[in-house]
PDB file of N, CA and C in Angstrom:
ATOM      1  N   UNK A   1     -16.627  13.229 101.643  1.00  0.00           N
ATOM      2  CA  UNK A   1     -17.368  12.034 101.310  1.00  0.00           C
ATOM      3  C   UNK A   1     -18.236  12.288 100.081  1.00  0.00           C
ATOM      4  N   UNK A   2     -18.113  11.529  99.199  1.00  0.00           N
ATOM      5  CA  UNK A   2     -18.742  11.563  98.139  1.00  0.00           C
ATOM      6  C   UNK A   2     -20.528  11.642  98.246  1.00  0.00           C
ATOM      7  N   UNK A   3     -21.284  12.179  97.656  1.00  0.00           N
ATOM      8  CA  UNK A   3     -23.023  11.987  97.656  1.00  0.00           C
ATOM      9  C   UNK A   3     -23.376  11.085  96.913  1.00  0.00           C
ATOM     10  N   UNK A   4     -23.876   9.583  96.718  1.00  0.00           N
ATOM     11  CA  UNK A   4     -24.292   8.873  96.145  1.00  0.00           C
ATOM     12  C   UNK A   4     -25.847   8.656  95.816  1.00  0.00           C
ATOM     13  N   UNK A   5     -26.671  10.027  96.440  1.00  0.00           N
ATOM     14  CA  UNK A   5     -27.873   9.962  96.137  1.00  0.00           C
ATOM     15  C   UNK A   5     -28.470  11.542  96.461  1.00  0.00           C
ATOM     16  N   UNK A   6     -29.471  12.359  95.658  1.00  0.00           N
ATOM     17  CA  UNK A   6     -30.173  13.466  95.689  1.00  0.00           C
ATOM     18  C   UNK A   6     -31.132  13.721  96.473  1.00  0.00           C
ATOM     19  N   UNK A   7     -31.390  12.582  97.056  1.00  0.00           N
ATOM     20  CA  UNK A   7     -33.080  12.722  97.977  1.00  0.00           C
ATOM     21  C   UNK A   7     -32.985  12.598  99.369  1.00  0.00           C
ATOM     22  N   UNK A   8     -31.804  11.809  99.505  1.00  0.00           N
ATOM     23  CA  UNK A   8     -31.860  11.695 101.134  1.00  0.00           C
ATOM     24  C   UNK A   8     -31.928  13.206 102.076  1.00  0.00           C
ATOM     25  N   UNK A   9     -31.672  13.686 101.840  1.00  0.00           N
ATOM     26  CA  UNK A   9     -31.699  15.178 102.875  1.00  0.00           C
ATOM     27  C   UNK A   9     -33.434  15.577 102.646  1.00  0.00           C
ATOM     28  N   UNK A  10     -33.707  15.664 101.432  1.00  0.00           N
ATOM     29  CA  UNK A  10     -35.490  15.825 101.900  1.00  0.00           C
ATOM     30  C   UNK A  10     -36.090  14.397 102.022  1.00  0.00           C
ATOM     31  N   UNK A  11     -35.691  13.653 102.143  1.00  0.00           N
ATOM     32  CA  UNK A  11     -36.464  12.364 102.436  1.00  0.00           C
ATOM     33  C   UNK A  11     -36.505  12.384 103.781  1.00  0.00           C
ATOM     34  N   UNK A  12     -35.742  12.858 104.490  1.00  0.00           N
ATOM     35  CA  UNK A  12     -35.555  12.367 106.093  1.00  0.00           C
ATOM     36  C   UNK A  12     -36.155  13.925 106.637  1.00  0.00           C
ATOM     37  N   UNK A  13     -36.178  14.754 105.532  1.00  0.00           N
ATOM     38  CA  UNK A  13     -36.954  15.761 106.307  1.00  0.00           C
ATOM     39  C   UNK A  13     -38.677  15.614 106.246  1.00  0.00           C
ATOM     40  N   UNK A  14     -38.716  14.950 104.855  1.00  0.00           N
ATOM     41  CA  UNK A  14     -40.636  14.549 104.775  1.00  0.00           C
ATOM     42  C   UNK A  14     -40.643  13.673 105.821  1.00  0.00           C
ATOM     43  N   UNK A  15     -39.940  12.715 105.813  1.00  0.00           N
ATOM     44  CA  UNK A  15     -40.536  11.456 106.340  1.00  0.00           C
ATOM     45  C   UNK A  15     -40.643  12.443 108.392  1.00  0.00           C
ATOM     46  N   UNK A  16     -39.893  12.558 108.862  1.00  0.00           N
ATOM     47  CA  UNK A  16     -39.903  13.588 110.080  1.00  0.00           C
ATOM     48  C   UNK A  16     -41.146  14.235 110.250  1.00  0.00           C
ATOM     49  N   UNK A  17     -41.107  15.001 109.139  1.00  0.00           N
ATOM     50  CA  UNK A  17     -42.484  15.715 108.711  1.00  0.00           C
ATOM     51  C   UNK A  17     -43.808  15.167 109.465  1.00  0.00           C
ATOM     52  N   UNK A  18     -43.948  14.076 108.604  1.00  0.00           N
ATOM     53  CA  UNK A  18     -45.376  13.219 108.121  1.00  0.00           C
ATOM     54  C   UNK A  18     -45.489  12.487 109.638  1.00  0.00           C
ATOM     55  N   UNK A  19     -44.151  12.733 110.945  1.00  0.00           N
ATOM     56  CA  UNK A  19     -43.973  12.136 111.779  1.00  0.00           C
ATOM     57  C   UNK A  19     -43.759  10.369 111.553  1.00  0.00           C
ATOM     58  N   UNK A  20     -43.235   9.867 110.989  1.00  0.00           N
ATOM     59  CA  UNK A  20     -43.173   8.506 110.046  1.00  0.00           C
ATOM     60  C   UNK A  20     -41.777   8.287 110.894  1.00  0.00           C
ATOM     61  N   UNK A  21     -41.750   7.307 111.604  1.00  0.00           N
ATOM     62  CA  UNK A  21     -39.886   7.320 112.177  1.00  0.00           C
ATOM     63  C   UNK A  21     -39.335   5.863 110.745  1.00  0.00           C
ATOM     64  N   UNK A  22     -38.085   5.813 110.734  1.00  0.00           N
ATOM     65  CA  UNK A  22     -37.495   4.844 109.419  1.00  0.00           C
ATOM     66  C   UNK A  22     -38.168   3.351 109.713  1.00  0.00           C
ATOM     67  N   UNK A  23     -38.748   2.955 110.616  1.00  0.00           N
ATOM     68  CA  UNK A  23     -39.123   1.758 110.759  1.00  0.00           C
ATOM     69  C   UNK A  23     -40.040   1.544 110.413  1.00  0.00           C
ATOM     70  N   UNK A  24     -40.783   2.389 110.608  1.00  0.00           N
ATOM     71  CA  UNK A  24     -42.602   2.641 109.892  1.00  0.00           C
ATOM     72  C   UNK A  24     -42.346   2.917 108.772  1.00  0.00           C
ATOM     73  N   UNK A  25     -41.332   3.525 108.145  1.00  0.00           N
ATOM     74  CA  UNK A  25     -41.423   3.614 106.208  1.00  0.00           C
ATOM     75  C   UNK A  25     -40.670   2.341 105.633  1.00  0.00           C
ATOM     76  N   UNK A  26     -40.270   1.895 106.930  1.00  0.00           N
ATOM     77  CA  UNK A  26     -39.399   0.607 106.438  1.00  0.00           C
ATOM     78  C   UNK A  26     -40.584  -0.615 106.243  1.00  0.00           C
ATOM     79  N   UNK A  27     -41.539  -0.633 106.852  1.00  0.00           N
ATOM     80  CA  UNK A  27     -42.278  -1.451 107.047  1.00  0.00           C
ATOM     81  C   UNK A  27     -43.255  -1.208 105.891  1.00  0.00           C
ATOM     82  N   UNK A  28     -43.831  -0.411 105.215  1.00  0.00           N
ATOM     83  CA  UNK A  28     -44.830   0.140 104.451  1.00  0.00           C
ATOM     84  C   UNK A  28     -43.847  -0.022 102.715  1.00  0.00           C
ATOM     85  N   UNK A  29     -42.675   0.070 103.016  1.00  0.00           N
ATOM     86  CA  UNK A  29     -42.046  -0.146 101.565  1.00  0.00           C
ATOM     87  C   UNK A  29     -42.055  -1.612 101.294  1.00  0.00           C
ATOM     88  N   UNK A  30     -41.775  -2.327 102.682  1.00  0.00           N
ATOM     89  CA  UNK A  30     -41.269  -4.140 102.967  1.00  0.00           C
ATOM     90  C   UNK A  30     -42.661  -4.273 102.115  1.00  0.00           C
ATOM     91  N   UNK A  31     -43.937  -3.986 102.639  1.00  0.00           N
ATOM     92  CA  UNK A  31     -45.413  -4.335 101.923  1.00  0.00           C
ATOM     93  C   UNK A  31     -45.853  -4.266 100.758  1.00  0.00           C
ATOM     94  N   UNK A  32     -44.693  -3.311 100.025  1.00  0.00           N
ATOM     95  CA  UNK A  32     -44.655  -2.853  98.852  1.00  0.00           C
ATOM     96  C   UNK A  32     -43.940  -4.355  98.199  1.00  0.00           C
ATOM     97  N   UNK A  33     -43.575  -4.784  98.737  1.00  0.00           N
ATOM     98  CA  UNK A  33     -42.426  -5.397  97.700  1.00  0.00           C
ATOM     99  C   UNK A  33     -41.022  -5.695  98.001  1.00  0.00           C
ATOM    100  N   UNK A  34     -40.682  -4.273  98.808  1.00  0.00           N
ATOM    101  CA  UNK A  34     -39.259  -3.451  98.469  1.00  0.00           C
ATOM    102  C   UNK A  34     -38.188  -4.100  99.503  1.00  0.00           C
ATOM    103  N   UNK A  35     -37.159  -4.858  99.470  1.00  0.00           N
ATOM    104  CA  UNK A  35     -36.531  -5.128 100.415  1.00  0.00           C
ATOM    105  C   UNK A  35     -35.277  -4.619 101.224  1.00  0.00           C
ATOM    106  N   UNK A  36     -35.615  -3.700 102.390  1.00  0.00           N
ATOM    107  CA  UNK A  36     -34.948  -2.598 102.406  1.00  0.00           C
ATOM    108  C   UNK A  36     -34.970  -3.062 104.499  1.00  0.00           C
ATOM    109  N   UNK A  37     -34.204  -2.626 105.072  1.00  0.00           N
ATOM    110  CA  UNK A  37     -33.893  -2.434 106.266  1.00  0.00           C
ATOM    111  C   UNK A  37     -33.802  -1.197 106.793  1.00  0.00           C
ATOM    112  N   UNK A  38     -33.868  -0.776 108.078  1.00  0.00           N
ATOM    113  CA  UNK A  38     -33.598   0.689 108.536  1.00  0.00           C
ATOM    114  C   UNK A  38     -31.940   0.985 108.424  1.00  0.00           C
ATOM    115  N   UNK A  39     -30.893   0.137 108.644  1.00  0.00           N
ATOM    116  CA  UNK A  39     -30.095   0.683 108.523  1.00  0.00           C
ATOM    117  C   UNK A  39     -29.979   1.299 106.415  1.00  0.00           C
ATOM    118  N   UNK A  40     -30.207   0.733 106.390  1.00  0.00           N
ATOM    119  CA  UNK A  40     -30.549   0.993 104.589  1.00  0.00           C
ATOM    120  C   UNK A  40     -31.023   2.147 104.309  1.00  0.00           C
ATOM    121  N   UNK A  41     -31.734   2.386 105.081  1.00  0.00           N
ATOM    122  CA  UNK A  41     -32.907   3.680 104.581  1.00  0.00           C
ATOM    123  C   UNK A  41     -31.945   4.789 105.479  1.00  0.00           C
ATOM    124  N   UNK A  42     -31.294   4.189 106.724  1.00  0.00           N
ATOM    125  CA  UNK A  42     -30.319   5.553 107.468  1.00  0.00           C
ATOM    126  C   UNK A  42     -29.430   5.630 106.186  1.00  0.00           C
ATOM    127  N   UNK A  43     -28.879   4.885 105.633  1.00  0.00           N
ATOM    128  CA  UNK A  43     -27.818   5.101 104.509  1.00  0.00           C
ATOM    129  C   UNK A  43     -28.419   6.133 103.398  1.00  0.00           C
ATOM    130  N   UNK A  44     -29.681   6.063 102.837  1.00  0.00           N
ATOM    131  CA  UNK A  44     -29.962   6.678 101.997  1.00  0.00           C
ATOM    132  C   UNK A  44     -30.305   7.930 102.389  1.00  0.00           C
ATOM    133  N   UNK A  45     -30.463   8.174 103.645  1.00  0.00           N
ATOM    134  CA  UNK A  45     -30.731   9.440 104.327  1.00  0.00           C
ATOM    135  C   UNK A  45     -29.766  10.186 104.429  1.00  0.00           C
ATOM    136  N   UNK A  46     -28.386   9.408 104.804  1.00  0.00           N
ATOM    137  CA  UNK A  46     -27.248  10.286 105.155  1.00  0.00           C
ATOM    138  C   UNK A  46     -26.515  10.244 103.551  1.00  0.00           C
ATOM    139  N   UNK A  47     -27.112  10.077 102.210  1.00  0.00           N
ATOM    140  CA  UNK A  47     -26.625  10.169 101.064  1.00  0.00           C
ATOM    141  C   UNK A  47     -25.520   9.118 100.763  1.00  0.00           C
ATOM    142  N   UNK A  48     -25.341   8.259 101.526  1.00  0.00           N
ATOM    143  CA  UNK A  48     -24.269   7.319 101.456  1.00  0.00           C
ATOM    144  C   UNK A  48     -24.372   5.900 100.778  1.00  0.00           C
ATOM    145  N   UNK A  49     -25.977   5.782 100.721  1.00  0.00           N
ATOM    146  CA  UNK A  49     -26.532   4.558  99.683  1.00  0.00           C
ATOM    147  C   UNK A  49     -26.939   5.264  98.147  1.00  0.00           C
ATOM    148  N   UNK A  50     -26.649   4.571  97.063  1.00  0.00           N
ATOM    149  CA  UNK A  50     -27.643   4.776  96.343  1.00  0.00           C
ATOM    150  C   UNK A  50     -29.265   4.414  96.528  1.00  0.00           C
ATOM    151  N   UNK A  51     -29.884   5.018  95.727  1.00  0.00           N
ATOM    152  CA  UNK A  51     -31.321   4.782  95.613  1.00  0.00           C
ATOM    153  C   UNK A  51     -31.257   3.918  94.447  1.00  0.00           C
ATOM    154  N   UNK A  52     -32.032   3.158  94.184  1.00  0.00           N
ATOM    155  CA  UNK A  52     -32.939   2.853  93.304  1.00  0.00           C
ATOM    156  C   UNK A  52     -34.039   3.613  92.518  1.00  0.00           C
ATOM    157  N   UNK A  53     -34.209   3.274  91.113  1.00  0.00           N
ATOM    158  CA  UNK A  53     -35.903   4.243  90.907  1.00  0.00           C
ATOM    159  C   UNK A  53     -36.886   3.669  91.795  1.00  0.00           C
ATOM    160  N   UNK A  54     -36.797   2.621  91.448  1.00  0.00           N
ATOM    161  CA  UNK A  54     -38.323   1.723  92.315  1.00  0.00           C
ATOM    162  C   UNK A  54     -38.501   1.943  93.401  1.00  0.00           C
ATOM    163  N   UNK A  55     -37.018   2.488  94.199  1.00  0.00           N
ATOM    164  CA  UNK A  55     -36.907   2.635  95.873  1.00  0.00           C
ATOM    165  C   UNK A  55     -37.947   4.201  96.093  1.00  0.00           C
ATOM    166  N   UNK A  56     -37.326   4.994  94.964  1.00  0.00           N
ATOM    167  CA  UNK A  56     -37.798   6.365  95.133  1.00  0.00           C
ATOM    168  C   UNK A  56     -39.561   6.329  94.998  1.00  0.00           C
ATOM    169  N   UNK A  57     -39.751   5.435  93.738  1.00  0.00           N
ATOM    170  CA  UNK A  57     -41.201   5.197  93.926  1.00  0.00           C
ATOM    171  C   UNK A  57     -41.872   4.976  95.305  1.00  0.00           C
ATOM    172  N   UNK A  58     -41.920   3.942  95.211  1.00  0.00           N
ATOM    173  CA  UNK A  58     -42.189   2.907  96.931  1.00  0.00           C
ATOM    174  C   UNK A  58     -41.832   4.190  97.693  1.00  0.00           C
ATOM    175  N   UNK A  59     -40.701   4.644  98.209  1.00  0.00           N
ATOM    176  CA  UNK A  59     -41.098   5.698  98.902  1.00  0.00           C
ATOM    177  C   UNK A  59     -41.981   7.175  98.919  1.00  0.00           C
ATOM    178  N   UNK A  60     -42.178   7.762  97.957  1.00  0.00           N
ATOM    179  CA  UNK A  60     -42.952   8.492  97.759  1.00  0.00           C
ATOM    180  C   UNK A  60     -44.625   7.596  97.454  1.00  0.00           C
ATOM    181  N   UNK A  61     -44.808   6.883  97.543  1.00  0.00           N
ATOM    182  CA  UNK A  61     -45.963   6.053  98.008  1.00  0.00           C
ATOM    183  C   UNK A  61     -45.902   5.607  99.222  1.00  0.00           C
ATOM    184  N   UNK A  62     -45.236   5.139  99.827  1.00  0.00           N
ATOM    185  CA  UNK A  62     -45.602   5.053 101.288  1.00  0.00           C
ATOM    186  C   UNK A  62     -45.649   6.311 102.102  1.00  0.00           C
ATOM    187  N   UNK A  63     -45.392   7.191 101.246  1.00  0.00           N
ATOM    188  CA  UNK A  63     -44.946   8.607 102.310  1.00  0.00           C
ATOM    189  C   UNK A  63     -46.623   9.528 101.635  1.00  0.00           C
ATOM    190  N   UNK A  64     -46.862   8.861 101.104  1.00  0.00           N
ATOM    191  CA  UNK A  64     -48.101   9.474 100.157  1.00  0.00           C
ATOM    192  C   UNK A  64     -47.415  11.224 100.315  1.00  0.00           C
ATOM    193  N   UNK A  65     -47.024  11.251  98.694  1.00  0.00           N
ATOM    194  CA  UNK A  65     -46.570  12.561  98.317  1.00  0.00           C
ATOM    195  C   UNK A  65     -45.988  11.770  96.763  1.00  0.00           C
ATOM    196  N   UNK A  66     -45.431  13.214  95.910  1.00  0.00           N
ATOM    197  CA  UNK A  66     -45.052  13.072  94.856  1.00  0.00           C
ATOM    198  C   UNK A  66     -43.648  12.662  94.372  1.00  0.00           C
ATOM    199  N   UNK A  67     -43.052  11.824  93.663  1.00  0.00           N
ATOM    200  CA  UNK A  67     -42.101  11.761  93.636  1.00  0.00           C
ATOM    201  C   UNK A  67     -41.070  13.211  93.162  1.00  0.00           C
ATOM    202  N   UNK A  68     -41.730  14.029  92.864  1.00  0.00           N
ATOM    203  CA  UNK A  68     -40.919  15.053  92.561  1.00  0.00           C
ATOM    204  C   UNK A  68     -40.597  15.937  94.015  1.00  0.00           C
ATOM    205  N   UNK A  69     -41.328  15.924  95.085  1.00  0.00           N
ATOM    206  CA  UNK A  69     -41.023  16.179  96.367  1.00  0.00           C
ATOM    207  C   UNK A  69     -39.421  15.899  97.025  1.00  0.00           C
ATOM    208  N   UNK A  70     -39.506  14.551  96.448  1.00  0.00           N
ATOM    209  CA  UNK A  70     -38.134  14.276  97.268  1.00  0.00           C
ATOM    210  C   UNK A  70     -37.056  14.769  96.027  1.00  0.00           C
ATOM    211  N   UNK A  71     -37.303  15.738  94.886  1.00  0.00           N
ATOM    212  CA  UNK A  71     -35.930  16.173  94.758  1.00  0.00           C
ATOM    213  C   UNK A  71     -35.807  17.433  94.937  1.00  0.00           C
ATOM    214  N   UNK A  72     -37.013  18.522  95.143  1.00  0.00           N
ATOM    215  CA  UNK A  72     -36.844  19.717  95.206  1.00  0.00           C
ATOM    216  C   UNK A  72     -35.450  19.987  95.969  1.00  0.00           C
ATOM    217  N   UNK A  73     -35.095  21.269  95.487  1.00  0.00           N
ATOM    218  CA  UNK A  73     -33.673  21.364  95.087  1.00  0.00           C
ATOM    219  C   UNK A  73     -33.811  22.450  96.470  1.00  0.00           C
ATOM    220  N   UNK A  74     -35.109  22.990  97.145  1.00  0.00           N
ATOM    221  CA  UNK A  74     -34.921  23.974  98.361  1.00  0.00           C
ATOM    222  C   UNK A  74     -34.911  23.406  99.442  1.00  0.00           C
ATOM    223  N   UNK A  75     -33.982  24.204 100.513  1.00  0.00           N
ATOM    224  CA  UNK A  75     -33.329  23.505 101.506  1.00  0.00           C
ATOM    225  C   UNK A  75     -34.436  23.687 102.232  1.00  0.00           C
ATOM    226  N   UNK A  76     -35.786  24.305 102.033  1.00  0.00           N
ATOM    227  CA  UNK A  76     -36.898  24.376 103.315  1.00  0.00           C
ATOM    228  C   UNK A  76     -37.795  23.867 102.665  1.00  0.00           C
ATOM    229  N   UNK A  77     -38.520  22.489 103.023  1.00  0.00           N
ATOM    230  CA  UNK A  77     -39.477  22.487 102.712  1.00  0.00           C
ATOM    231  C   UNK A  77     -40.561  22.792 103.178  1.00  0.00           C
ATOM    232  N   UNK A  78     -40.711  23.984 103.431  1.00  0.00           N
ATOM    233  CA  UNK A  78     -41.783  24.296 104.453  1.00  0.00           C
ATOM    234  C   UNK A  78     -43.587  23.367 104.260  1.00  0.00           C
ATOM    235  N   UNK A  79     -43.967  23.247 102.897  1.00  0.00           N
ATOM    236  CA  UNK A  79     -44.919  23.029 103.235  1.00  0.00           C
ATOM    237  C   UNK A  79     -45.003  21.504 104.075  1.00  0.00           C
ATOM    238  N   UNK A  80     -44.458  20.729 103.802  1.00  0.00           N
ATOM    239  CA  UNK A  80     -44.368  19.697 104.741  1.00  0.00           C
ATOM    240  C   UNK A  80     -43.815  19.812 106.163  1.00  0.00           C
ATOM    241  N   UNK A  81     -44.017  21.110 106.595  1.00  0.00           N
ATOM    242  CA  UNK A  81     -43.627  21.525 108.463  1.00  0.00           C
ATOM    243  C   UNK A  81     -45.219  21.585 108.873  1.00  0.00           C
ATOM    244  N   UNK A  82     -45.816  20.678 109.591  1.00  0.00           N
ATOM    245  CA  UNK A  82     -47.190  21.351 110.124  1.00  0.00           C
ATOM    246  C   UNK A  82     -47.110  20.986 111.751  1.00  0.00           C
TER     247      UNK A  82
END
């Protein structure tokens, strides 16, 4: 299966992280603006949606963190394990 996006594998590991389940980031992006559903956001998790820039924004604002977070290229992100 092809990867249609770079962030989903640490996106679903921050968002886990921050304890945030997809409905609660779904809801905090919707406030943003952003019109997005949970199955949407499972898509971008399992790399099967594209992202958007604006999406990546909005999410790294609702997730309060940096947008450069969701591309680090290491498979642990430890500091977001607490």
């Amino acid at each position: 299966m092809e990867r249609k996006n770079v962030i989903g594998h640490n996106l679903r590991i921050i968002r886990k992280s921050k304890n945030c389940t997809q409905k609660d980031l779904v809801a905090k992006m919707n406030l943003q603006g952003i019109k997005i559903d949970e199955p949407m956001l499972s898509r971008i998790e399992s790399e099967t949606r594209p992202v958007f820039d604006y999406e990546v924004y909005a999410i790294a604002y609702a997730l309060n963190i940096r947008i450069e977070d969701l591309f680090n290229k290491k498979k642990s992100l430890s500091i977001y394990n607490t």
